[in-house]
Protein backbone atom coordinates (compact mmCIF):
# COMPACT_ATOMS: atom_id res chain seq x y z
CA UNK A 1 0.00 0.00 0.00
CA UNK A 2 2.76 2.29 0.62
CA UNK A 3 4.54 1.87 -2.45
CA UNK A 4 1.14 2.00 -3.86
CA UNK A 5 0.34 5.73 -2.11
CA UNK A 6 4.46 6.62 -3.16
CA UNK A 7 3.26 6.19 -7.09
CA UNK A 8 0.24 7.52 -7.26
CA UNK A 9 1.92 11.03 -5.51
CA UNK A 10 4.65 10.71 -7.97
CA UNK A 11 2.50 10.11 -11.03
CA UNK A 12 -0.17 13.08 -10.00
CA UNK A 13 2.44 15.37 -8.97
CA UNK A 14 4.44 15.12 -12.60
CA UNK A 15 1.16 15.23 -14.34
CA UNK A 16 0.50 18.53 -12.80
CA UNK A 17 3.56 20.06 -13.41
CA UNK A 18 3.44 18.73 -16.88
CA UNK A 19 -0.16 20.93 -17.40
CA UNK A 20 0.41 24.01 -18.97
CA UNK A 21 -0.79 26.27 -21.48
CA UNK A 22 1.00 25.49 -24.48
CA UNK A 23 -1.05 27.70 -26.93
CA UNK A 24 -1.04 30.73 -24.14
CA UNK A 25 0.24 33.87 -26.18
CA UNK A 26 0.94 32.24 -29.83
CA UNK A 27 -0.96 32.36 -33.02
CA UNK A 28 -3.27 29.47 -31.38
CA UNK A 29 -4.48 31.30 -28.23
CA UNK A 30 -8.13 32.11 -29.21
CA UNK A 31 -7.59 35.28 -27.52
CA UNK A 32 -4.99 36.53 -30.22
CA UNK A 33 -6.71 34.78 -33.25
CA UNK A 34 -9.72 36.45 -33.07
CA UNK A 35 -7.93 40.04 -32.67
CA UNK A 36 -5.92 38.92 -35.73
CA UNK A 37 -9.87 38.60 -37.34
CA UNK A 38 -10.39 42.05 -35.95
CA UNK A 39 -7.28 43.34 -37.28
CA UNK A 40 -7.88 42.02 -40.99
CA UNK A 41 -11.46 43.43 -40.98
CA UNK A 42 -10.38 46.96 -40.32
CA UNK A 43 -12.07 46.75 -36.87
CA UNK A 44 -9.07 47.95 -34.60
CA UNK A 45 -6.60 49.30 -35.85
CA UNK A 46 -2.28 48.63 -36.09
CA UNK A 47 -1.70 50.57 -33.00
CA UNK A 48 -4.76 49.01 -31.31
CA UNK A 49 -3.94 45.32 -32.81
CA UNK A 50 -0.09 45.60 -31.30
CA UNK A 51 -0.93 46.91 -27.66
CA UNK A 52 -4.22 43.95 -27.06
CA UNK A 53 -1.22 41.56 -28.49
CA UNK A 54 1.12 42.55 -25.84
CA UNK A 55 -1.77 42.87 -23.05
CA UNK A 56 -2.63 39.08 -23.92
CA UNK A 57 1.06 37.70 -24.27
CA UNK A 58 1.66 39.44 -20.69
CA UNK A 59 -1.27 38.18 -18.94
CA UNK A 60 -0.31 34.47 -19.69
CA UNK A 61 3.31 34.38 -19.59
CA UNK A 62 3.13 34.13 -16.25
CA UNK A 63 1.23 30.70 -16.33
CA UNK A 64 3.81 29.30 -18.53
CA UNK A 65 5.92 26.57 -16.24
CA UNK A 66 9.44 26.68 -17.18
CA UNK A 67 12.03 23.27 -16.42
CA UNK A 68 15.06 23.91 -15.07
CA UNK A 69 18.52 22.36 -13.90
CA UNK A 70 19.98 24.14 -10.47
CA UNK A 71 21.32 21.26 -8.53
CA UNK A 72 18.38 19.35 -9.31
CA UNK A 73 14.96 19.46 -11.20
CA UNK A 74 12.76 22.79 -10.77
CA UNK A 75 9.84 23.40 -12.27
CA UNK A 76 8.55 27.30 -11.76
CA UNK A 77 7.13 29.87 -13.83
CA UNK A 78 8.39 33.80 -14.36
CA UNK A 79 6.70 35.75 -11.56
CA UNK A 80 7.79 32.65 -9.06
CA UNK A 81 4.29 31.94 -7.85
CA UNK A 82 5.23 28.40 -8.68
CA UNK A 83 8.05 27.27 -7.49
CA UNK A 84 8.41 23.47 -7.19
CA UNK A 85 11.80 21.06 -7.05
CA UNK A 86 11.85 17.33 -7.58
CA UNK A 87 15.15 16.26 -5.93
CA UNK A 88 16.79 12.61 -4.56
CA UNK A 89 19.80 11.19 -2.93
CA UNK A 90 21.46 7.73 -2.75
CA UNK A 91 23.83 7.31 0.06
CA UNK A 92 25.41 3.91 0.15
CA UNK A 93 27.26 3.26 3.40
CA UNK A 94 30.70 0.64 3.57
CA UNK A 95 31.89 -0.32 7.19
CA UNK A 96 34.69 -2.57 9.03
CA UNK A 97 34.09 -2.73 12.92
CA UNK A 98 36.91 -4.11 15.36
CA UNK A 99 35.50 -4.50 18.75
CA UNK A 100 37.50 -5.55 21.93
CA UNK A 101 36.25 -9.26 23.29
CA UNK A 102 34.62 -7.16 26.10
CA UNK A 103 31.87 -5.88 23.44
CA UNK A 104 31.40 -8.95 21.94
CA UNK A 105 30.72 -11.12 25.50
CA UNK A 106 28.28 -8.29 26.70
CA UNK A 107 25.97 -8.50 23.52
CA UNK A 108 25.71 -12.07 22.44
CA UNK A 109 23.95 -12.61 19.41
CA UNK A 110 23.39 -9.28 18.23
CA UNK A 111 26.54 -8.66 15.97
CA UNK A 112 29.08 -5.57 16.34
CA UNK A 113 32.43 -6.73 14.93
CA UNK A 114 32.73 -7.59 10.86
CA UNK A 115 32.15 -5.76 7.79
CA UNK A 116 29.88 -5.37 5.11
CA UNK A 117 27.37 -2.61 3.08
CA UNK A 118 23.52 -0.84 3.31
CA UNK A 119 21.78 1.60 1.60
CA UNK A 120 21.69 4.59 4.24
CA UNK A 121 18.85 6.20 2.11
CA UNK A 122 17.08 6.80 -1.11
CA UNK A 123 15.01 8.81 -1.35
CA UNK A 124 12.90 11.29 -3.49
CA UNK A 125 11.00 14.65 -2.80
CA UNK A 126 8.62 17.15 -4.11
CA UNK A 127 8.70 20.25 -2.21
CA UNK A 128 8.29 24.10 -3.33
CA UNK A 129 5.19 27.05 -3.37
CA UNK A 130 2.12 27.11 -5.22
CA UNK A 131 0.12 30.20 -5.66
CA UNK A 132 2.70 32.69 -4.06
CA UNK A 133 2.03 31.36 -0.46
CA UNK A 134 1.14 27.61 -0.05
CA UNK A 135 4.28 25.77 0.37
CA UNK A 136 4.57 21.88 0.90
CA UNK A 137 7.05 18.99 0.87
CA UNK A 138 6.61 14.87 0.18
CA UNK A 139 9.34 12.90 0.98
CA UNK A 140 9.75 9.23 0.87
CA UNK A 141 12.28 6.72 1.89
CA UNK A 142 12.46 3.54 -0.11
CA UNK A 143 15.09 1.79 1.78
CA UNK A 144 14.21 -1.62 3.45
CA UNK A 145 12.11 -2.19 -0.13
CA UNK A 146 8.76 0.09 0.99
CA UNK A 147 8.08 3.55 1.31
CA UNK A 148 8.63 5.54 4.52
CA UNK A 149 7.19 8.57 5.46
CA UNK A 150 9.72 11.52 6.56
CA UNK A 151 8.88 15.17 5.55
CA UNK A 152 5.55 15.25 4.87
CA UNK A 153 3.54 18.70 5.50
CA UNK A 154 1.51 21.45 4.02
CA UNK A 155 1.96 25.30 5.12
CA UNK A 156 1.26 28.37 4.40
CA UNK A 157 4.23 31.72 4.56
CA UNK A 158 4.02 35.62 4.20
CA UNK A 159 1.53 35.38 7.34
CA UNK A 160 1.13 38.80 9.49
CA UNK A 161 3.34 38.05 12.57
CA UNK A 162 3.74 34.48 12.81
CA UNK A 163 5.26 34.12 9.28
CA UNK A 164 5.59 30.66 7.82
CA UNK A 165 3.24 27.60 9.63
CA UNK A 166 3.22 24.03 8.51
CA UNK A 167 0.78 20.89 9.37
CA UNK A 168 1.72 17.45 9.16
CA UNK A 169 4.49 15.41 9.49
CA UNK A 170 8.32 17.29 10.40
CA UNK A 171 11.37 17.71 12.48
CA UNK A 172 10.29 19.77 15.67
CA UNK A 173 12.40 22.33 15.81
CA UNK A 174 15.79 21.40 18.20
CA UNK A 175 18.99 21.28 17.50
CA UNK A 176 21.69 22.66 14.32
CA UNK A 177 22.68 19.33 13.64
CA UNK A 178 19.00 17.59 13.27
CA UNK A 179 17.63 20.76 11.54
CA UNK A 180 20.29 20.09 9.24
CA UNK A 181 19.79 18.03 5.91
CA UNK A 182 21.80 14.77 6.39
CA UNK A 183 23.36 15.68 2.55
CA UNK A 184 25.36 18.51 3.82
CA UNK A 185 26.51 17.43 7.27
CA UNK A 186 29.93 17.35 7.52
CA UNK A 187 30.55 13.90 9.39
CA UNK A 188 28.49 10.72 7.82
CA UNK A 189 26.51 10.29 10.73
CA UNK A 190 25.36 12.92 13.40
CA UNK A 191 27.31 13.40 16.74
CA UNK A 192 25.87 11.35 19.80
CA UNK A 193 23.69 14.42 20.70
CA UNK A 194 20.99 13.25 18.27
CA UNK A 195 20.23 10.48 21.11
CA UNK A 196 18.46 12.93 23.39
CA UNK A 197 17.40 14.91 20.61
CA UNK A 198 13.56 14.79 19.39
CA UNK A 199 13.20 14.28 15.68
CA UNK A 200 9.68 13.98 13.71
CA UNK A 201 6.22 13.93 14.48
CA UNK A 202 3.27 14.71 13.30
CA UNK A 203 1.58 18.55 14.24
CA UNK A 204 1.85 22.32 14.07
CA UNK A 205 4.77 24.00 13.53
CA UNK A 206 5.20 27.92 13.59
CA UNK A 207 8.63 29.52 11.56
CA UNK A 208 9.86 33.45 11.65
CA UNK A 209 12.76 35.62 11.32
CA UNK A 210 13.62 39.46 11.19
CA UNK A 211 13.87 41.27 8.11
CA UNK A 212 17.20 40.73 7.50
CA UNK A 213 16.78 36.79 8.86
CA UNK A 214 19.96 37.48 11.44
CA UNK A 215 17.19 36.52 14.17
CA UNK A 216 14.82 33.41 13.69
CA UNK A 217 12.62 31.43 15.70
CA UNK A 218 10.19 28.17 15.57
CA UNK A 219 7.41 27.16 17.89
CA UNK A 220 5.77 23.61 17.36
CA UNK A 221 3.10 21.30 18.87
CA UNK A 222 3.65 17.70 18.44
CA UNK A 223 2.13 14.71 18.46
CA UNK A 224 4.15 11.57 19.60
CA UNK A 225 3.79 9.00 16.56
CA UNK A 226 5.45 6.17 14.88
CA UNK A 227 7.41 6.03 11.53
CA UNK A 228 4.45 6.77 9.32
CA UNK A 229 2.62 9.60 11.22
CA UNK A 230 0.28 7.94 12.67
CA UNK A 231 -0.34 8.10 16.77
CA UNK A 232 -3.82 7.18 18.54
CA UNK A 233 -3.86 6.12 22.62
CA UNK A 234 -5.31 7.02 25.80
CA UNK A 235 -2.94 9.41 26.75
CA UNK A 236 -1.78 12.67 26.18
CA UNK A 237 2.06 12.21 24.39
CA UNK A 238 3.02 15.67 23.29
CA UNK A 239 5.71 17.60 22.56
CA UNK A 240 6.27 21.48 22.99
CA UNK A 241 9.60 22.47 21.41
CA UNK A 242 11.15 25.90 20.20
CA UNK A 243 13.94 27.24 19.07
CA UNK A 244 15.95 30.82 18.23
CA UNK A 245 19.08 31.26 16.50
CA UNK A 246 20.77 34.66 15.65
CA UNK A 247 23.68 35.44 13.70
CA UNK A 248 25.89 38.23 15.25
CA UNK A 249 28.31 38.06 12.83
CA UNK A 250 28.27 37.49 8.52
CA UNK A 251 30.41 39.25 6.21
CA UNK A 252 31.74 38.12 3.36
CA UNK A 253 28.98 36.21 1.13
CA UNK A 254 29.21 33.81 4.37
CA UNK A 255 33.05 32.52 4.65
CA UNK A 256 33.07 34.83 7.69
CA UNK A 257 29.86 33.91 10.25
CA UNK A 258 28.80 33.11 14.00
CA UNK A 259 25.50 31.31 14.73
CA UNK A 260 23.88 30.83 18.19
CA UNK A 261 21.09 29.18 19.08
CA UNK A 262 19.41 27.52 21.90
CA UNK A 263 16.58 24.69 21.90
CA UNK A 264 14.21 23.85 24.34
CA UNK A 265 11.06 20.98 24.58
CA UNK A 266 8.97 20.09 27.20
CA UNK A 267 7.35 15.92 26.16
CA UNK A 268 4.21 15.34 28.33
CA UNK A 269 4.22 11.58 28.90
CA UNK A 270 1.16 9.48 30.05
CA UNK A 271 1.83 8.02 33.51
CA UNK A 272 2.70 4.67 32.96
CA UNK A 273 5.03 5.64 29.90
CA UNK A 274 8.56 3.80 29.68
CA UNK A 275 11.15 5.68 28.35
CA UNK A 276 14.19 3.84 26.90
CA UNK A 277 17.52 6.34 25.59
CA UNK A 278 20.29 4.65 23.16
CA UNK A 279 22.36 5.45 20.69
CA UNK A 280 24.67 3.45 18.09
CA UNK A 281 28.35 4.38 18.15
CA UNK A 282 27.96 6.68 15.37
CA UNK A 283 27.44 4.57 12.60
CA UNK A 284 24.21 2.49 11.44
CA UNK A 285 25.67 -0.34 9.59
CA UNK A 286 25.50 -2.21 13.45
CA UNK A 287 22.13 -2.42 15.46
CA UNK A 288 24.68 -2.61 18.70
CA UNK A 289 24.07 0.10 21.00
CA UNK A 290 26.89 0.73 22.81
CA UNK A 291 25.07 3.23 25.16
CA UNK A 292 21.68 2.23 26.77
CA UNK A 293 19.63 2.99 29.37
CA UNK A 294 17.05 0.31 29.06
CA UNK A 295 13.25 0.82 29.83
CA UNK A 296 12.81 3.57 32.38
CA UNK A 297 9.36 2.96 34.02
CA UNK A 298 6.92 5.59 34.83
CA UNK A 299 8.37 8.11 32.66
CA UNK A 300 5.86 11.13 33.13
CA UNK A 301 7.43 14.20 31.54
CA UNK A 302 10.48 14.98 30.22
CA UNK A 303 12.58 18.72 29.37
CA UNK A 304 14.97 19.22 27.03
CA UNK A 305 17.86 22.02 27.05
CA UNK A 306 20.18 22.10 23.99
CA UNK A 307 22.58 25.25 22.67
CA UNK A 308 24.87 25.18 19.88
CA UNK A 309 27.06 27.58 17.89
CA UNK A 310 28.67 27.48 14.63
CA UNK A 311 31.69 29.41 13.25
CA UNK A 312 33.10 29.67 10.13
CA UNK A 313 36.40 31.74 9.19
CA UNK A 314 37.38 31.41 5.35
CA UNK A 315 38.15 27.36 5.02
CA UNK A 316 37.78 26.90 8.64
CA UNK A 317 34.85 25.95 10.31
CA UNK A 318 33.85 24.69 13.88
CA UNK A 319 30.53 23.33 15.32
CA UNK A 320 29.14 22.20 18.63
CA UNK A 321 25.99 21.41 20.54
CA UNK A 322 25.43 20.44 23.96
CA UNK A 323 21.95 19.34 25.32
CA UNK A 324 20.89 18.29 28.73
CA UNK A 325 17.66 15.91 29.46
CA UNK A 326 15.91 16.18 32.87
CA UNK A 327 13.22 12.77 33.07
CA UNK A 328 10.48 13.04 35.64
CA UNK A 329 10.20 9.42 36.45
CA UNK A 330 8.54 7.91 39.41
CA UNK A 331 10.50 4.55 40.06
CA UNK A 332 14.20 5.96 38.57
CA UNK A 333 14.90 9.29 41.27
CA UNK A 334 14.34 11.20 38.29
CA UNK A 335 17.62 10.49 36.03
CA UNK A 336 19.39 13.62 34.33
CA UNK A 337 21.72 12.71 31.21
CA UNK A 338 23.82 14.70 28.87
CA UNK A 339 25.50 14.75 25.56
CA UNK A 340 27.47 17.19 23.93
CA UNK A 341 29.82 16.99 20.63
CA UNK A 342 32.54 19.40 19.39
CA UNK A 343 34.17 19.15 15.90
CA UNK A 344 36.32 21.59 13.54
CA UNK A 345 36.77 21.42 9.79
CA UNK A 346 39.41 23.06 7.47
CA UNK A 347 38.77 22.72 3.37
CA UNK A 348 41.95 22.20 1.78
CA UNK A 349 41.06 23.67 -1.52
CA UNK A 350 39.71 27.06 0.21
CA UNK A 351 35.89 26.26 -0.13
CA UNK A 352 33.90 27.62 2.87
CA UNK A 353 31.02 25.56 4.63
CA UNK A 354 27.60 27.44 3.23
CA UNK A 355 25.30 28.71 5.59
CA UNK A 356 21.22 29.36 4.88
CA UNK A 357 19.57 31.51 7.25
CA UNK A 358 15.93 30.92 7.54
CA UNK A 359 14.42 27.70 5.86
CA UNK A 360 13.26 24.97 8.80
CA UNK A 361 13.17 27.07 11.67
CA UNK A 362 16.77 29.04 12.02
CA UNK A 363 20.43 28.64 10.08
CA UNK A 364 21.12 25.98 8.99
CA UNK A 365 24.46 24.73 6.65
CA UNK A 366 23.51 23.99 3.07
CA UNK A 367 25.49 22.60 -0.11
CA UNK A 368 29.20 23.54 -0.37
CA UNK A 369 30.43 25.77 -3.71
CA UNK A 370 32.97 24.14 -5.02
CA UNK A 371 35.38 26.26 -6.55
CA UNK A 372 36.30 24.06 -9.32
CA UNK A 373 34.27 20.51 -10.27
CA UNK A 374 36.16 17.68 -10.84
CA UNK A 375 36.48 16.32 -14.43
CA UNK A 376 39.01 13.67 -15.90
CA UNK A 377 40.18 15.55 -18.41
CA UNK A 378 40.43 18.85 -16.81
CA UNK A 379 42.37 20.25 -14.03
CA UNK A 380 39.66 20.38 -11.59
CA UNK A 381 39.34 18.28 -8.56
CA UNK A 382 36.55 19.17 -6.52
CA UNK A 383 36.75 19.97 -3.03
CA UNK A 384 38.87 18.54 -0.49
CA UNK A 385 37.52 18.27 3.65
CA UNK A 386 39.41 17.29 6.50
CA UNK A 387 37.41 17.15 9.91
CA UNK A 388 37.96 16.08 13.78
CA UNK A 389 35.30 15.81 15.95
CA UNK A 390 34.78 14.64 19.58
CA UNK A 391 31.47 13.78 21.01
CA UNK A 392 30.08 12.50 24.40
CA UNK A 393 26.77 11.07 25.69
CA UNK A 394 26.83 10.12 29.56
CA UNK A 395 23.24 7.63 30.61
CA UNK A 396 24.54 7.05 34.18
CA UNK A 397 22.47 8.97 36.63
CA UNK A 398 20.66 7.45 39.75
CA UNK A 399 20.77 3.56 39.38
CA UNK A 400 20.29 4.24 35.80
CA UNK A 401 23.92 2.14 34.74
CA UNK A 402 23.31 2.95 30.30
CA UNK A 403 27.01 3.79 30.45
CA UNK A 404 29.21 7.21 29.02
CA UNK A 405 30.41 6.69 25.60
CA UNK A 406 33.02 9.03 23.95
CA UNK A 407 33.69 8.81 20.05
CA UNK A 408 36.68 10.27 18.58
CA UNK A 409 35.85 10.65 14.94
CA UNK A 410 38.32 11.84 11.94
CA UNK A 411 36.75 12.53 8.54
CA UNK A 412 37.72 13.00 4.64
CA UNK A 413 35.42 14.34 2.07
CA UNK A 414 35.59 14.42 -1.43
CA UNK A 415 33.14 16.81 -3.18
CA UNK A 416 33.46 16.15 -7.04
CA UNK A 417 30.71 18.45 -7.88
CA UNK A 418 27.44 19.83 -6.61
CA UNK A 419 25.44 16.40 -6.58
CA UNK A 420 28.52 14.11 -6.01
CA UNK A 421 30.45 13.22 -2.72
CA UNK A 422 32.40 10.87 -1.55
CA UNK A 423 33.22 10.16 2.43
CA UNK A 424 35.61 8.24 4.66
CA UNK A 425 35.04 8.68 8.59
CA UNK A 426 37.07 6.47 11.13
CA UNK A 427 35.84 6.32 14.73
CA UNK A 428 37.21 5.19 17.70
CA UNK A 429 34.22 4.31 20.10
CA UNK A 430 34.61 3.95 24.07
CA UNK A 431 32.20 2.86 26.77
CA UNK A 432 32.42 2.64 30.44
CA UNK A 433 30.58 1.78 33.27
CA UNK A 434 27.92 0.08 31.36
CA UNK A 435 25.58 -2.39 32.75
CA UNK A 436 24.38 -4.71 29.28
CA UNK A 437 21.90 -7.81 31.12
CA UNK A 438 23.73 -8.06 34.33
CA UNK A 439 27.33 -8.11 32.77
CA UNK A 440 29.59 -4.65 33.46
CA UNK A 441 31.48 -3.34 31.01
CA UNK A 442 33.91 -0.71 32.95
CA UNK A 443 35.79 0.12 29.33
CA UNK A 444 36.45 -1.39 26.51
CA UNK A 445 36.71 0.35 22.97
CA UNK A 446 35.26 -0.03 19.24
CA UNK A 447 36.72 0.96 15.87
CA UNK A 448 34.58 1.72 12.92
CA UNK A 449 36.03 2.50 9.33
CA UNK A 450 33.22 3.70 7.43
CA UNK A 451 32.93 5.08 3.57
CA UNK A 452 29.88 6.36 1.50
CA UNK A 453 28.67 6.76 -2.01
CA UNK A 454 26.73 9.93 -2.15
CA UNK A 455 24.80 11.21 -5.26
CA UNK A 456 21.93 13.99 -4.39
CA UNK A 457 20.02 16.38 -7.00
C-alpha cells in the first residue's frame, strides 16, 4: 500500500507540473486569433492590434511553467508563484568494525564486529510554493524495499506576525545538527547528541525571522507518533519544542559567520510511559548500541535544554551542541543525562562551509560551492575536507547504569561536484561503566572505518 500511495503522488504530482498552457500567447491562443480577425477586418486598428497583443502575451506568460537544472529538477514559472523542485539522494554506506572481546561477551547474538554494506537512504521529494504562499514537501524513503514517510507537510508563509506555519508530518524544531539536511553534514553520521534529541512527528509547527533573517525562531506542537505519522492512545504524548538562532556576525557572502542558538522541549508523557535512551556508536551499519539505558518505568514528563554555535572563518569551520535531558520518572529518582559533541573542519582547496539563514526554523548549513568541479580531463578536482570531531553522551544517573560513551571521529570528504560526494570517517568508540543484562562493562573500545557513495540532486 505504501509503495502504492508513493506512485500515485509521484504520477499526480508530474502530471500537474506537466499541465500548462501550451497555446497561451501564440498564433493558437483564441484570444490573439480572433484580434488577428479584428485586425484584418479593419475593426481595430495597427496601434490598437499591437498593444491587445502585448496585453494578452503578458497576462499568460506568467502561467507558462518553465524546467530547469539548479542542482536538481525545478519546475517554476516567471513571476515565481510556482516554485516546485523534484530532488533525490542515494547514500550507500561501507563499514569494518573491530570490537575488543569485552563488546562482543556483553551482547551475544546481536553482531558488532565484521564488515559489510547498506543503503543509508534513497530517497525522493517534491517540495516548493504554489500560488505565491502555499508551500509543501513529500518525501519518501524507499530503503528496506517500501516507502517511509519523513517530511511530509503542508503550510502556508508571508503570514502577518507568525510568518511561515506548517501541518503534518516534520522535524520539531531542536537542534543545528537535526535541523540540518543529512546531505550537507559534515561527518556521515550525526554526533551522539541526536540520542536525546527529538526528531519527527506529526503537528503544528510555527517559523519566523527578522527582516534581515539574522534573528529566527520556531514554535511547534507535536504529536508523539510512529514512523508513518500515525499516533492514537489514551494518553496525552506531546511535545512542545522551540527554538531561536541569531547570527551576530556574517560578512563576506558567508566565509566569515557566527550562529547561536538555543533549543528547548517540554514531552508530556502518560503516567505509565517507559522511556528507553540509546544510541549506536555513530554509525548504522551495526544495530549494537553501545550506550543504553534500558526501559525507564513511569516516565511522566520529560525537558529538554540544547545550545549550539557554529563558526566559520574562510576554510575553517567549527561546530558544537550540547543538550541536557531532565526525566520526571517515578520509580528511577528522576535520572538527568547529557550529551554534547565538538568538531572543527578546514577545506583544503579554500571552499567555505555554506550557511542558509531561515528555511526549517533558524540557520542551517547547506550545499558547499565548489570552486572548481572535478572532471578527468580537466584540471579540476573538486573539493577537499578534512574534519575532527569529539562527542560525548553520559546515561549514568541514579541507578540508571546505560554507560558514558566518547567517540573520537576523523573525517575525509571528497566533493566532485554539486550532486557528487564521496566520504571516509574512522571512529574510535569507548564505553564505560555500562551495565548490558547483568554483565559490566567498565571500558572497553570499538573501531569503525566507514565510507559512502553519495549522489543527491
Amino acid at each position: 500500500m505504501k509503495k502504492i500511495t508513493a506512485t500515485l503522488t509521484f504520477g499526480i504530482i508530474m502530471l500537474i507540473l506537466a499541465i500548462k498552457p501550451s497555446f497561451a500567447g501564440t498564433d493558437s491562443d483564441p484570444n490573439i486569433a480572433l484580434l488577428k480577425v479584428l485586425h484584418e477586418n479593419k475593426a481595430i486598428t495597427d496601434t490598437q492590434y499591437e498593444e491587445l497583443s502585448k496585453q494578452i502575451t503578458d497576462k499568460t506568460k506568467e502561467k507558462e511553467i518553465k524546467i530547469q537544472w539548479k542542482n536538481g529538477f525545478r519546475f517554476s514559472s516567471d513571476d515565481k508563484a510556482f516554485d516546485v523542485k523534484f530532488v533525490g539522494r542515494i547514500l550507500n554506506d561501507w563499514a569494518v568494525i573491530d570490537a575488543d572481546q569485552k563488546l562482543e561477551n556483553a551482547f551475544g547474538d546481536t553482531l558488532l564486529e565484521g564488515s559489510g554494506t547498506e543503503f543509508r537512504q534513497a530517497r525522493i521529494e517534491f517540495s516548493g510554493t504554489i500560488y505565491n504562499d502555499i508551500t509543501f514537501r513529500a518525501e519518501y524513503d524507499f530503503v528496506g524495499g517500501d516507502a517511509d514517510f519523513k517530511d511530509v507537510w503542508v503550510g502556508m508563509k508571508n503570514i502577518p506576525v507568525l510568518g511561515q506555519v506548517r501541518f503534518g508530518h516534520q522535524k520539531e524544531p531542536f537542534s543545528m545538527e537535526n535541523l540540518n539536511n543529512a546531505m550537507y553534514l559534515v561527518f556521515m553520521e550525526k554526533g551522539l547528541t541526536s540520542a536525546l534529541v527529538p526528531t519527527r512527528n506529526t503537528g503544528i509547527k510555527i517559523i519566523n525571522s527578522t527582516k534581515n533573517k539574522n534573528l529566527a525562531w520556531s514554535l511547534s506542537l507535536m504529536k508523539d507518533v510512529d514512523d508513518t505519522g500515525d499516533g492514537f492512545e489514551d494518553g496525552s504524548d506531546y511535545d512542545i519544542t522551540g527554538r531561536i538562532t541569531g547570527l551576530p556576525i556574517n560578512s563576506d557572502n558567508g566565509r566569515n559567520l557566527l550562529h547561536l542558538g538555543f533549543s528547548y522541549s517540554h514531552q508530556f508523557r502518560k503516567d505509565d510511559n517507559t522511556l528507553r535512551i540509546r544510541e549506536r556508536p555513530e554509525t548504522h551499519i551495526t544495530d549494537v548500541r553501545l550506550a543504553d539505558t534500558g526501559n525507564i518505568a513511569g516516565a511522566d514528563s520529560i525537558d529538554l535544554l540544547g545550545g549550539e554555535i557554529g563558526f566559520v572563518k574562510g576554510p575553517f569551520s567549527a561546530q558544537g551542541e550540547y543538550v541536557y535531558t531532565m526525566v520526571d520518572a517515578q520509580g528511577s529518582d528522576d535520572p538527568d543525562f547529557s550529551a554534547w559533541y565538538l568538531f572543527c573542519s578546514y577545506f583544503l582547496t579554500g571552499e567555505n562551509r555554506a550557511y542558509r539563514q531561515m528555511d526549517d526554523g533558524g540557520g542551517e548549513f547547506t550545499r558547499v560551492k565548489i570552486n572548481n568541479d572535478f572532471h578527468l580531463n580537466k584540471s579540476g578536482w573538486g573539493a577537499w575536507e578534512v574534519a575532527l570531531r569529539y562527542s560525548v553522551l553520559d546515561l549514568n544517573d541514579s541507578n540508571i547504569r546505560g554507560g558514558k560513551e566518547t567517540n573520537w571521529t576523523l573525517g575525509l570528504n571528497w566533493y566532485l561536484n554539486p550532486n557528487l560526494r564521496w566520504d571516509l570517517n574512522y571512529i574510535l568508540a569507548t564505553i564505560k561503566d555500562r551495565n548490558s543484562g547483568g554483565v559490566l562493562i567498565d571500558e572497553a573500545d570499538a573501531n569503525i572505518l566507514m565510507s559512502r557513495f553519495q549522489i543527491y540532486f
